[in-house]
C-alpha atoms as a PDB file:
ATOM      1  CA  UNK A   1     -59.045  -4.775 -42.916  1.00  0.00           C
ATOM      2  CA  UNK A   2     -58.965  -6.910 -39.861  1.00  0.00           C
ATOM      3  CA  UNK A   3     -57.113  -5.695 -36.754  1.00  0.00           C
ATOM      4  CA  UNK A   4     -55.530  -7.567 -34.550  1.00  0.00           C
ATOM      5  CA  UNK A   5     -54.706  -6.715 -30.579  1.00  0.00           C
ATOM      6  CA  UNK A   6     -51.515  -9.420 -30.382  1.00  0.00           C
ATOM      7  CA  UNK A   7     -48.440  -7.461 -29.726  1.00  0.00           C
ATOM      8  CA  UNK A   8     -45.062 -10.002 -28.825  1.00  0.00           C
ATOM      9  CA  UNK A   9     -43.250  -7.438 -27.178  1.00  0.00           C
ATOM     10  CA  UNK A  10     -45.979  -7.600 -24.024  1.00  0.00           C
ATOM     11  CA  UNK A  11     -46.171 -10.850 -24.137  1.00  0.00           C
ATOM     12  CA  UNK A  12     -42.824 -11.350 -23.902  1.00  0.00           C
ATOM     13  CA  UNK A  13     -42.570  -8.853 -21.205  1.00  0.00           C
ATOM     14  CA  UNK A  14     -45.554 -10.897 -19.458  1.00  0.00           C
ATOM     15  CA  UNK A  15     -44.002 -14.086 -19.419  1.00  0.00           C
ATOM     16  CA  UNK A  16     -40.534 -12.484 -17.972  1.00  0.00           C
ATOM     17  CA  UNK A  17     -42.508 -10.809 -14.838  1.00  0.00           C
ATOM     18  CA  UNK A  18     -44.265 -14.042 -14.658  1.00  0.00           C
ATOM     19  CA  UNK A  19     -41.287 -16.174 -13.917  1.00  0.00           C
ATOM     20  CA  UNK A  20     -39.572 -13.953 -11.631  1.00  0.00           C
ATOM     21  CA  UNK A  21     -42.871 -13.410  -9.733  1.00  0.00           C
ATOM     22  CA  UNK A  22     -42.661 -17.032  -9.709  1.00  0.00           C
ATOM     23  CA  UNK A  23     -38.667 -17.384  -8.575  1.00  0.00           C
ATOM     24  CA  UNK A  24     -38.920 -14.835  -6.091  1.00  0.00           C
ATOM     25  CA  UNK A  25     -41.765 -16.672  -4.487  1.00  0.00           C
ATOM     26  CA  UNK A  26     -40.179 -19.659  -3.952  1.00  0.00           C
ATOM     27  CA  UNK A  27     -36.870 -18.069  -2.754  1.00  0.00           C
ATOM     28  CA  UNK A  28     -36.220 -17.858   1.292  1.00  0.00           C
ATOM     29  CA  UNK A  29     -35.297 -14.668   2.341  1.00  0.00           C
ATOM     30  CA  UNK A  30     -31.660 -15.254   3.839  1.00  0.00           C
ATOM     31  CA  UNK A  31     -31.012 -14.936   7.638  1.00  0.00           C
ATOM     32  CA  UNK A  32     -29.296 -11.561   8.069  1.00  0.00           C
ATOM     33  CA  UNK A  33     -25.642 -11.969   7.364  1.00  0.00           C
ATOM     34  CA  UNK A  34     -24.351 -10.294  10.170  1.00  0.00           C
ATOM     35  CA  UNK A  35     -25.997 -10.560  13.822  1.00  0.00           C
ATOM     36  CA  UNK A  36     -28.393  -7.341  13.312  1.00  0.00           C
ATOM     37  CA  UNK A  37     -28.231  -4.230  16.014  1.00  0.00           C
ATOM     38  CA  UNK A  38     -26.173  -1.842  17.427  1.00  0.00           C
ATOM     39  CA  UNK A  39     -22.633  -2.952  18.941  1.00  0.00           C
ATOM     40  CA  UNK A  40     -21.177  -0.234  21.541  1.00  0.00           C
ATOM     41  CA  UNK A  41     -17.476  -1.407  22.864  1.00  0.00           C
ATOM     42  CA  UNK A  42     -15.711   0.877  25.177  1.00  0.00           C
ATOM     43  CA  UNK A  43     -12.170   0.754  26.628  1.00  0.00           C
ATOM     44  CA  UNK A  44     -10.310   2.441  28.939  1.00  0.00           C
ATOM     45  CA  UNK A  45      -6.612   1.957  30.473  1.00  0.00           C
ATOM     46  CA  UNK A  46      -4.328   3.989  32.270  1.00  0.00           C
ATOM     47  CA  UNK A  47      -1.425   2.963  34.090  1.00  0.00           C
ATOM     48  CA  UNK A  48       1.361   4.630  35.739  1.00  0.00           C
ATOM     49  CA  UNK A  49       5.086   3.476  36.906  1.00  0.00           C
ATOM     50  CA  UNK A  50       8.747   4.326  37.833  1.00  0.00           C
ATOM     51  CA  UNK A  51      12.129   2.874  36.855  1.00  0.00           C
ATOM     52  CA  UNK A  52      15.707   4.153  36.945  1.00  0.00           C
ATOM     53  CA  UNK A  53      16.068   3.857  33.345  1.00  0.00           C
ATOM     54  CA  UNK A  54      12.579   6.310  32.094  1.00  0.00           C
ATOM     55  CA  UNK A  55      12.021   7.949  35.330  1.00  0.00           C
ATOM     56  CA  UNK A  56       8.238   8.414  35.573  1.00  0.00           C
ATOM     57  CA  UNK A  57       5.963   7.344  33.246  1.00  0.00           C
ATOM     58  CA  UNK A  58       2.270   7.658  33.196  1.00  0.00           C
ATOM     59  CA  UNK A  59      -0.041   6.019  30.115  1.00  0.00           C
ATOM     60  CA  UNK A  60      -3.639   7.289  29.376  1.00  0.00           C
ATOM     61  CA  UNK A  61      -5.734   4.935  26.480  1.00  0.00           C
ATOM     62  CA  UNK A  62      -9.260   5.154  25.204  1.00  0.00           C
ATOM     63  CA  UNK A  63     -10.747   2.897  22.569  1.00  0.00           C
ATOM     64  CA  UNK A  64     -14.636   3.630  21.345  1.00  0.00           C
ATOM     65  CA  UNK A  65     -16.421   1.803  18.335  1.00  0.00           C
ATOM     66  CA  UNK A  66     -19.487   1.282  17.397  1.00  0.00           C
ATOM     67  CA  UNK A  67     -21.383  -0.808  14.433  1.00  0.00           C
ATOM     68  CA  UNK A  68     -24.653  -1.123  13.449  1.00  0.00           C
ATOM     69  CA  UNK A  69     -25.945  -3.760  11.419  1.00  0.00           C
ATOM     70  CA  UNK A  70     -29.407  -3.926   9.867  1.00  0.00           C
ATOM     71  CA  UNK A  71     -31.671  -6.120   7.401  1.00  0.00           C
ATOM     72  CA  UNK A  72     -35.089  -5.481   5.606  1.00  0.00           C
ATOM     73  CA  UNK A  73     -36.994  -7.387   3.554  1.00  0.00           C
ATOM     74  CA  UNK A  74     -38.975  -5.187   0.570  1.00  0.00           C
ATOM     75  CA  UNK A  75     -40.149  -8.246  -1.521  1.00  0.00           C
ATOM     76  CA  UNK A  76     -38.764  -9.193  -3.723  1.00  0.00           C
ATOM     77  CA  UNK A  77     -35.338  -7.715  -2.714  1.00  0.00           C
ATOM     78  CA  UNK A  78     -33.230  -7.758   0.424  1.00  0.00           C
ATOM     79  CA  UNK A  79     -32.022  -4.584   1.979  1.00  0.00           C
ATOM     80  CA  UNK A  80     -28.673  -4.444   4.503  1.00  0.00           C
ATOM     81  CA  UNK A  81     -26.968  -1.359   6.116  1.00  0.00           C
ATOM     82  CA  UNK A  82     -23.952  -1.359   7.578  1.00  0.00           C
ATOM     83  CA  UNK A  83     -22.459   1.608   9.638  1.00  0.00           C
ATOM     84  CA  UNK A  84     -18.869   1.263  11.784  1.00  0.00           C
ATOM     85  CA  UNK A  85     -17.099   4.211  13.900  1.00  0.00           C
ATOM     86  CA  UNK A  86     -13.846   3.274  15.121  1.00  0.00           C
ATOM     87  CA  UNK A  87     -11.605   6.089  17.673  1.00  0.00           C
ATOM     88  CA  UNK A  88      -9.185   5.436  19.931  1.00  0.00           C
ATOM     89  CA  UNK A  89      -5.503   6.955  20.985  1.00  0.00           C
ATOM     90  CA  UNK A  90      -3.403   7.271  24.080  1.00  0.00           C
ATOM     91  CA  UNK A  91      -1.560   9.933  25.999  1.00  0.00           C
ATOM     92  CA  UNK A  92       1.932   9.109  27.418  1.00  0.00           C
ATOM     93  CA  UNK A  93       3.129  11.606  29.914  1.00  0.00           C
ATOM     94  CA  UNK A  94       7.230  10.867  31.123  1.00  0.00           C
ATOM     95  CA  UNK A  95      10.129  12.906  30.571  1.00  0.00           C
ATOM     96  CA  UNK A  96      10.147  12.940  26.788  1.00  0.00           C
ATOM     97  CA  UNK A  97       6.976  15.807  26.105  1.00  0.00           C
ATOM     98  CA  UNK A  98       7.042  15.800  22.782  1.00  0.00           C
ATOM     99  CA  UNK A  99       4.051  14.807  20.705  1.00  0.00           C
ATOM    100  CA  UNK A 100       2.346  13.129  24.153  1.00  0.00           C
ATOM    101  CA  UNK A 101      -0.750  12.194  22.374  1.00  0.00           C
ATOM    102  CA  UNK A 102      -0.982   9.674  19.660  1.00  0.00           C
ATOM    103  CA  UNK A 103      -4.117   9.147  18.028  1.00  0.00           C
ATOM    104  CA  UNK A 104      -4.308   5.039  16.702  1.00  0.00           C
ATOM    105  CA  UNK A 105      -8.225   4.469  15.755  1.00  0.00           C
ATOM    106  CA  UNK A 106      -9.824   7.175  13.128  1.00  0.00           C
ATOM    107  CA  UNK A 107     -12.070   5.687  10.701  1.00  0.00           C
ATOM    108  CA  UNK A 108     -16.155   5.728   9.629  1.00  0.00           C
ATOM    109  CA  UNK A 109     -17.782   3.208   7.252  1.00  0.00           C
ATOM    110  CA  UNK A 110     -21.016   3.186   5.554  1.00  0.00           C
ATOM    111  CA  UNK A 111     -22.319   0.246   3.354  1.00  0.00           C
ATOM    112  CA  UNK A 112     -25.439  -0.180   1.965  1.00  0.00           C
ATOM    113  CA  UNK A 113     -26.503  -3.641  -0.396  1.00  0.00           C
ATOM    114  CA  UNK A 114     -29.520  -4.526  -2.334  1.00  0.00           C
ATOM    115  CA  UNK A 115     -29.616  -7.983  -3.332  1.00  0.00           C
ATOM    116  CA  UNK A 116     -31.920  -9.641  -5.627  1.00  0.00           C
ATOM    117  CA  UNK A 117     -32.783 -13.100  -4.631  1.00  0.00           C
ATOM    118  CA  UNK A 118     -34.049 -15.187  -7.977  1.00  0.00           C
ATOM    119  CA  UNK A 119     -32.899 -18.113  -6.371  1.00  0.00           C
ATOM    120  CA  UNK A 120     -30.303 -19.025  -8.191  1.00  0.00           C
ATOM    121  CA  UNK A 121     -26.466 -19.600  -7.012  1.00  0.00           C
ATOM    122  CA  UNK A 122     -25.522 -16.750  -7.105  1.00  0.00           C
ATOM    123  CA  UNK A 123     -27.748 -13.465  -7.368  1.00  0.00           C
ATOM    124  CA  UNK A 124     -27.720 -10.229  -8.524  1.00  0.00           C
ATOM    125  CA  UNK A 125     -26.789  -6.811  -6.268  1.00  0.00           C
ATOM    126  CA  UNK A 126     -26.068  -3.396  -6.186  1.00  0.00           C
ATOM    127  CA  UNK A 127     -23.673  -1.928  -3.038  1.00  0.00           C
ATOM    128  CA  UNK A 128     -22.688   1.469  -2.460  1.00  0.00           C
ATOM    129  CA  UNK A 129     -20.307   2.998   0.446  1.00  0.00           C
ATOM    130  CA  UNK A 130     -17.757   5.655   1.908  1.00  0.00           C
ATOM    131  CA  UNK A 131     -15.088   5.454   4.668  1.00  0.00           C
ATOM    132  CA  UNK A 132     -13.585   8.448   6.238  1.00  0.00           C
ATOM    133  CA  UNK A 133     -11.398   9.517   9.016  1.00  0.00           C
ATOM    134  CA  UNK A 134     -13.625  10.792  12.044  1.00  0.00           C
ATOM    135  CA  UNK A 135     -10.975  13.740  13.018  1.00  0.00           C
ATOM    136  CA  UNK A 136      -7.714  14.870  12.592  1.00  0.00           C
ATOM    137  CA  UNK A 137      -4.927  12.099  11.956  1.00  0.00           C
ATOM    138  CA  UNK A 138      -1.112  12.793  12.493  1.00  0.00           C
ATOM    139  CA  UNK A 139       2.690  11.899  11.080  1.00  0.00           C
ATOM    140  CA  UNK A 140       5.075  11.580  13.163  1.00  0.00           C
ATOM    141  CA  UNK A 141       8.230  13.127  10.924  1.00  0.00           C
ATOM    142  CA  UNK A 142      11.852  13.635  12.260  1.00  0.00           C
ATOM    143  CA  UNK A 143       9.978  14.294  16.010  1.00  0.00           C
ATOM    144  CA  UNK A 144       7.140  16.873  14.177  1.00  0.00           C
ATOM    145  CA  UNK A 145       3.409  16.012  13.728  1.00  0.00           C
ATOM    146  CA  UNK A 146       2.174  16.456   9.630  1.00  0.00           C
ATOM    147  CA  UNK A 147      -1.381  16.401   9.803  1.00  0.00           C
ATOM    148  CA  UNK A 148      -2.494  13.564   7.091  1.00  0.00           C
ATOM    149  CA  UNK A 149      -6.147  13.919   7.072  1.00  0.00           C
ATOM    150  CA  UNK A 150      -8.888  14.928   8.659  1.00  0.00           C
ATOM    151  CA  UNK A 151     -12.972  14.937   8.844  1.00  0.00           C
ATOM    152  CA  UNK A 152     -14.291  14.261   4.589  1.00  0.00           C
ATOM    153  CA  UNK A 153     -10.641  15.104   3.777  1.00  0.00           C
ATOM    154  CA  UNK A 154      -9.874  12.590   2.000  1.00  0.00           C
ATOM    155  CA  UNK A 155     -12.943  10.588   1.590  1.00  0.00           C
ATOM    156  CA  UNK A 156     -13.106   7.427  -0.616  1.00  0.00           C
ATOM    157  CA  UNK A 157     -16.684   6.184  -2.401  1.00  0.00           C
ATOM    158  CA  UNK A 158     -17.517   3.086  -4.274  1.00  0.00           C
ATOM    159  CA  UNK A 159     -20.471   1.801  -6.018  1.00  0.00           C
ATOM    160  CA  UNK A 160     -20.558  -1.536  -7.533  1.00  0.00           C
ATOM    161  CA  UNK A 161     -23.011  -3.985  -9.638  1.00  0.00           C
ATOM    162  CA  UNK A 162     -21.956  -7.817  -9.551  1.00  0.00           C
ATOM    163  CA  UNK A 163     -23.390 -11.081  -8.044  1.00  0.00           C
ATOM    164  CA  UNK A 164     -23.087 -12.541  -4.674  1.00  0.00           C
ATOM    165  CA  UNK A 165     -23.438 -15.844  -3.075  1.00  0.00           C
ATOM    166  CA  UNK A 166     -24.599 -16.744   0.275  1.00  0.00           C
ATOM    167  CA  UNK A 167     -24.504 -19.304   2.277  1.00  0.00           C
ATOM    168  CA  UNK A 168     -25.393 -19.848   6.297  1.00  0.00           C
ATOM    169  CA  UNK A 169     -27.757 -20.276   8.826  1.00  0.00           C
ATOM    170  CA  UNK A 170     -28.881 -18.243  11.752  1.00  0.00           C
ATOM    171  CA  UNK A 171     -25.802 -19.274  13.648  1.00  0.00           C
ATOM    172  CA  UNK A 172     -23.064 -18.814  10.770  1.00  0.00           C
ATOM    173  CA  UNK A 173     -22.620 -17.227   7.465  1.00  0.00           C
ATOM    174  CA  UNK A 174     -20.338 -16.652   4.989  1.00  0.00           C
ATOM    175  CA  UNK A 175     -21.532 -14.153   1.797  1.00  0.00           C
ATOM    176  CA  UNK A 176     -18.847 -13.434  -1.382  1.00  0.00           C
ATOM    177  CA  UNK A 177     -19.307 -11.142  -3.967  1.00  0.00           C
ATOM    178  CA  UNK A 178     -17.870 -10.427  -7.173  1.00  0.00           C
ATOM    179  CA  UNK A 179     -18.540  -6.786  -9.168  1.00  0.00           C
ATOM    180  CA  UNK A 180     -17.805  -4.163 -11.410  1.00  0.00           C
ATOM    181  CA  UNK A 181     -17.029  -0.852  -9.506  1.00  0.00           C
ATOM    182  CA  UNK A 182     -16.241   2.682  -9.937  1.00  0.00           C
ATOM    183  CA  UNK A 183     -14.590   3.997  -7.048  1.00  0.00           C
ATOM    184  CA  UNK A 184     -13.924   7.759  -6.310  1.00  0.00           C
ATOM    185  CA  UNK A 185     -11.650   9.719  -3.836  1.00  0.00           C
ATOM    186  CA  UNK A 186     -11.820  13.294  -3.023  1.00  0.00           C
ATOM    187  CA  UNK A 187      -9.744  15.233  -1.047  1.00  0.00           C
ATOM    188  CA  UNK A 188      -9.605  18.959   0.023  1.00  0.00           C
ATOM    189  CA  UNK A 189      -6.393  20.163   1.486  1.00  0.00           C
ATOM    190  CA  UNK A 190      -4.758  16.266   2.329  1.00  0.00           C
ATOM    191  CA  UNK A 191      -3.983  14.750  -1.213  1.00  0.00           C
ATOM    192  CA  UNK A 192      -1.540  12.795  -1.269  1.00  0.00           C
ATOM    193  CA  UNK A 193      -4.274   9.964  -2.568  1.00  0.00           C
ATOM    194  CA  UNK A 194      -6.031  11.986  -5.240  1.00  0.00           C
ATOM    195  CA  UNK A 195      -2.303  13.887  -6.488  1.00  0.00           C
ATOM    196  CA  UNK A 196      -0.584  12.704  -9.878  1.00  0.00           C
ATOM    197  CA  UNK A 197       2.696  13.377  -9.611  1.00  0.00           C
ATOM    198  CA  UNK A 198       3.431  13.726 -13.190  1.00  0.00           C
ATOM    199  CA  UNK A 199       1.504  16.559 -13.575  1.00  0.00           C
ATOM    200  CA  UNK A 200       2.202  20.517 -12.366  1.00  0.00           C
ATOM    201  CA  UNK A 201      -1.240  20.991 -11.047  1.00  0.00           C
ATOM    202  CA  UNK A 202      -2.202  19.311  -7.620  1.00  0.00           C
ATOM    203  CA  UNK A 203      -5.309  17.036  -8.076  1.00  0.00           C
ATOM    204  CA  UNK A 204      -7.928  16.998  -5.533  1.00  0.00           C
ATOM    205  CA  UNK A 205     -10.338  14.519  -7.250  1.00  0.00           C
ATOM    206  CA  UNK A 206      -9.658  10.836  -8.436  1.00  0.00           C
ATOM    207  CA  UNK A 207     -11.610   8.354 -10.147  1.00  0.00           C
ATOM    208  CA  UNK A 208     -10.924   4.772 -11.055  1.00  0.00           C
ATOM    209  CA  UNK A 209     -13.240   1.534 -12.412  1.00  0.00           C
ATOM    210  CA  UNK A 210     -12.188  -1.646 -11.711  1.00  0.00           C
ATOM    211  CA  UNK A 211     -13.536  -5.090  -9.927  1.00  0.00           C
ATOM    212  CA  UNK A 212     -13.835  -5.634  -6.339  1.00  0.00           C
ATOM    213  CA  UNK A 213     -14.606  -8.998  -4.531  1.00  0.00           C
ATOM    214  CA  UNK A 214     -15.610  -8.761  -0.787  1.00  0.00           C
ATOM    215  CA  UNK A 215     -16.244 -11.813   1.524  1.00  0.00           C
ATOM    216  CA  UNK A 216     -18.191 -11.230   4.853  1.00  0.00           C
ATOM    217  CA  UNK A 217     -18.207 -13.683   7.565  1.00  0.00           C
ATOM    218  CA  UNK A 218     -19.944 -14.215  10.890  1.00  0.00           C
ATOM    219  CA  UNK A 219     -20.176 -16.602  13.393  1.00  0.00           C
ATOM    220  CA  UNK A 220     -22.185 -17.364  16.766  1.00  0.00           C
ATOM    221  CA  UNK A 221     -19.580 -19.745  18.370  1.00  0.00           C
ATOM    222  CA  UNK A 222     -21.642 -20.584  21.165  1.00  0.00           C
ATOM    223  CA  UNK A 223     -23.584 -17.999  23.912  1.00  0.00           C
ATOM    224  CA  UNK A 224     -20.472 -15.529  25.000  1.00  0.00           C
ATOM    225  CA  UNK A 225     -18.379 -15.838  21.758  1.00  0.00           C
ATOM    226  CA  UNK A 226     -18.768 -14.228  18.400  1.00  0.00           C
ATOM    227  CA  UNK A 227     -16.790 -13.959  15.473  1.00  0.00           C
ATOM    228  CA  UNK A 228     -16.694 -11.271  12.700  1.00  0.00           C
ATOM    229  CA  UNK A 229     -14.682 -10.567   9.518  1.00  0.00           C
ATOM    230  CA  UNK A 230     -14.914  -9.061   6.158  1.00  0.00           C
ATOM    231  CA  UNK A 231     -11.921  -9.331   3.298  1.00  0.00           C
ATOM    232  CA  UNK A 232     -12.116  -6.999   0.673  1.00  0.00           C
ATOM    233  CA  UNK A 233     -10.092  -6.711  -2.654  1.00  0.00           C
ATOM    234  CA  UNK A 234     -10.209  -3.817  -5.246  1.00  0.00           C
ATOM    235  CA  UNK A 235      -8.107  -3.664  -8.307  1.00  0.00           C
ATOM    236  CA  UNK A 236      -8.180  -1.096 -10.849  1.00  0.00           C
ATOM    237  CA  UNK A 237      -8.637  -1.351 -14.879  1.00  0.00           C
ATOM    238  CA  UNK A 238      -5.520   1.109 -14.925  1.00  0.00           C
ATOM    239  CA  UNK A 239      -3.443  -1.575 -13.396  1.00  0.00           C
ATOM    240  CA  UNK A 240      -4.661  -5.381 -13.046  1.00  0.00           C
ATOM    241  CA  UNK A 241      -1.612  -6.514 -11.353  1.00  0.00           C
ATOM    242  CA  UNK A 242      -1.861  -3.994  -8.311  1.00  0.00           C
ATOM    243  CA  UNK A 243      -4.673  -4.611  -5.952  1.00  0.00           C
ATOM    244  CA  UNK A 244      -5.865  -2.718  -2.543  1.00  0.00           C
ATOM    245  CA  UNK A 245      -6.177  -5.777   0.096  1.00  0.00           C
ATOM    246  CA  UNK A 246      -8.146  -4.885   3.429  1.00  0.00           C
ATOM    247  CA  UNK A 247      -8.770  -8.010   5.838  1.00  0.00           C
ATOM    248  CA  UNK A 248     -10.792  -7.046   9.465  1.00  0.00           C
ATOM    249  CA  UNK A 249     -11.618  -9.505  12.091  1.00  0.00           C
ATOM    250  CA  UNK A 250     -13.272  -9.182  15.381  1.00  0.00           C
ATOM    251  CA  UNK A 251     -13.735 -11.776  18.366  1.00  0.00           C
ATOM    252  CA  UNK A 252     -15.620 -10.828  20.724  1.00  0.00           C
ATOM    253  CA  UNK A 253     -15.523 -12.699  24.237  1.00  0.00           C
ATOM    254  CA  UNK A 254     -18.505 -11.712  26.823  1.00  0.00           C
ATOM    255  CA  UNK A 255     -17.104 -11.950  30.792  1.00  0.00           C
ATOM    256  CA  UNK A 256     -19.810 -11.294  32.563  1.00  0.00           C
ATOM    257  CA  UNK A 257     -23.041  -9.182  31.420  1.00  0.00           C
ATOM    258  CA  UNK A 258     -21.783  -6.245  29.553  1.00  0.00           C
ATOM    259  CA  UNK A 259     -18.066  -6.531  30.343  1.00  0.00           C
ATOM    260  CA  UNK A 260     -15.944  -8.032  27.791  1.00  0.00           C
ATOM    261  CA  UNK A 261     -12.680  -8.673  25.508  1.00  0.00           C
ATOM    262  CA  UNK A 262     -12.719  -7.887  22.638  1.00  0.00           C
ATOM    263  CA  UNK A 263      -9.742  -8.363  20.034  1.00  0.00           C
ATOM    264  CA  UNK A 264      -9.084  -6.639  16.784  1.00  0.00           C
ATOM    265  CA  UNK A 265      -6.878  -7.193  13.696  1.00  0.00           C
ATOM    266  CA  UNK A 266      -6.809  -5.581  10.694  1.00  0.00           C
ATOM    267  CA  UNK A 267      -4.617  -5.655   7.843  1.00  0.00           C
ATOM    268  CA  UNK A 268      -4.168  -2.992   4.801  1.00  0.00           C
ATOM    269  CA  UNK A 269      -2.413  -2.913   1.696  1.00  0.00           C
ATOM    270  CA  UNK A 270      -2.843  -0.044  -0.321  1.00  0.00           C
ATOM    271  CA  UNK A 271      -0.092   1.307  -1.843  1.00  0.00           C
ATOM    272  CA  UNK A 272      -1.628   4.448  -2.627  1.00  0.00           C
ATOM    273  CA  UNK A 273      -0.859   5.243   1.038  1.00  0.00           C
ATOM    274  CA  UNK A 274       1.999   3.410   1.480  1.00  0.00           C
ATOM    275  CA  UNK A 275       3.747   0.481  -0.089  1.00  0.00           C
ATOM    276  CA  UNK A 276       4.452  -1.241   3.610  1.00  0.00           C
ATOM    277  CA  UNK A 277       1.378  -3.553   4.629  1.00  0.00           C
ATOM    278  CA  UNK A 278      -0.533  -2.069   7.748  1.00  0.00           C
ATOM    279  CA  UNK A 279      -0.858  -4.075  10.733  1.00  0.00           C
ATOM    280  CA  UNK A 280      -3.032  -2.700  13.239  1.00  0.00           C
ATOM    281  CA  UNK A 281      -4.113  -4.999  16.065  1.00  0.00           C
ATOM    282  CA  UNK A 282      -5.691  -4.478  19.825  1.00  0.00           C
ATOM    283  CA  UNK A 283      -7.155  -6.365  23.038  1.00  0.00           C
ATOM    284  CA  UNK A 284      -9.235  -4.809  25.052  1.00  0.00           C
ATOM    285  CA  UNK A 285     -11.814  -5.270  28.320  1.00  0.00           C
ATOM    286  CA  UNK A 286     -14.203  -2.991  28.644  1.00  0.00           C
ATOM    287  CA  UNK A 287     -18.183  -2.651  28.199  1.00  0.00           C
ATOM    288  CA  UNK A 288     -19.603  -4.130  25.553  1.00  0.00           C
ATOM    289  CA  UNK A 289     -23.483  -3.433  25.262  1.00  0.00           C
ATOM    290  CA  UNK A 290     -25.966  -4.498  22.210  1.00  0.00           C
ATOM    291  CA  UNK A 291     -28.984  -2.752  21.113  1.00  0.00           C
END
């Protein structure tokens, strides 16, 4: 009986790493999508004043963020962190005492994305992330504060497999991408997120699959001016016609070494928190220092 050593399943399996040995190769590795570091951005304000209609009035604000951007290269894919702390608030003293301090900025985000570059249009990736408040976040109610979340509490997480598409240079880029996602919110005592209302029992734990499709931009507009912005959509298999919108941008003007203006404006709408669309937006001069 004569034996013979051909198998087609290894071949097969030869060719295929073969190919994409041979892709890879002749792929670039993409300039990093967003200009890689560590941002630091402080602000403070305080102003005081008198008139005959408030009496005395005295205003205390503090803005801090931070976001750290990093690439690395682990042939034949393409790592990318991204990691964003945003706090801020303001204390008004005058004759009105009640609930002086109001807290405005509260929010951490962690991102990580593997891409795999086969050089085609549009490439294969993997993304995972969370975003939390950083401390304890208030309601202003009929002249009471109602704490509405706090530290982990709630805490949203999303993991997603799709392809993206880049294109840039080292001075501007633009990167979309288009995925299947599970997404999962947890909660501890604050749920009014993770709750179903049609139920008796008070649900601390949500999940939901669905598609999301993010687009990051960034651009160097010349030596003291920088533009940054990321739009993100989710919408949920339970519900196709209801989608959670989030749009940031950041433009970032340097004065004069590491003093600078920075301005800020995001937009939400989620109507698991509320059905009005947030607005949030801020200027600001202070220190701005890269690392």
């Amino acid at each position: 009986m004569r034996s013979s050593s051909y198998n087609p399943l290894s071949w097969w399996c030869l060719l295929w790493i073969t190919i994409s040995r041979v892709l890879v190769a002749q792929t670039p590795i993409p300039p990093p999508l967003l200009p890689t570091g560590t941002l630091i951005n402080c602000s403070f304000v305080q102003s005081s004043s008198w008139n005959t209609l408030q009496g005395d009035e005295s205003i205390v604000s503090a803005r801090i963020s931070t976001r750290s951007n990093y690439q690395w290269n682990f042939t034949p894919c393409t790592f990318r962190t991204t990691f964003t702390t945003l706090i801020g608030g303001s204390y008004r003293a005058d004759s009105i005492p009640q609930n002086a301090f109001r807290l405005s900025d509260n929010e951490a985000f962690a991102e990580a994305i593997i891409v795999l570059p086969l050089g085609w249009m549009v490439n294969p990736y993997a993304s995972a992330n969370f975003r939390t408040p950083l401390t304890e976040s208030f309601a202003i109610v009929g002249g009471q504060r109602i704490r509405t979340a706090n530290l982990w509490d709630p805490v949203t997480s999303q993991q997603a497999l799709g392809g993206t598409y880049f294109l840039g240079s080292k001075t501007a880029s633009w990167s979309s991408r288009l995925g299947f996602t599970l997404q999962q919110l947890r909660a501890h005592y604050h749920t009014q997120q993770t709750n179903d209302v049609r139920t008796p029992e008070i649900e601390a734990y949500k999940a939901q699959s669905g598609v999301e499709w993010v687009n990051e931009m960034s651009a160097q507009i010349d030596s003291s001016l920088t533009y940054t912005g990321r739009f993100g959509m989710f919408g949920s298999f339970d519900d196709v016609r209801v989608w959670a919108v989030r749009s940031e941008n950041e433009l970032r003007v340097k004065v004069w070494k590491f003093i600078g203006v920075t301005w800020n404006f995001t937009v939400v709408q989620d109507v698991r928190q509320t059905r009005r669309t947030q607005i949030r937006q801020s200027l600001t001069l202070g220190i701005m220092q890269d690392f």
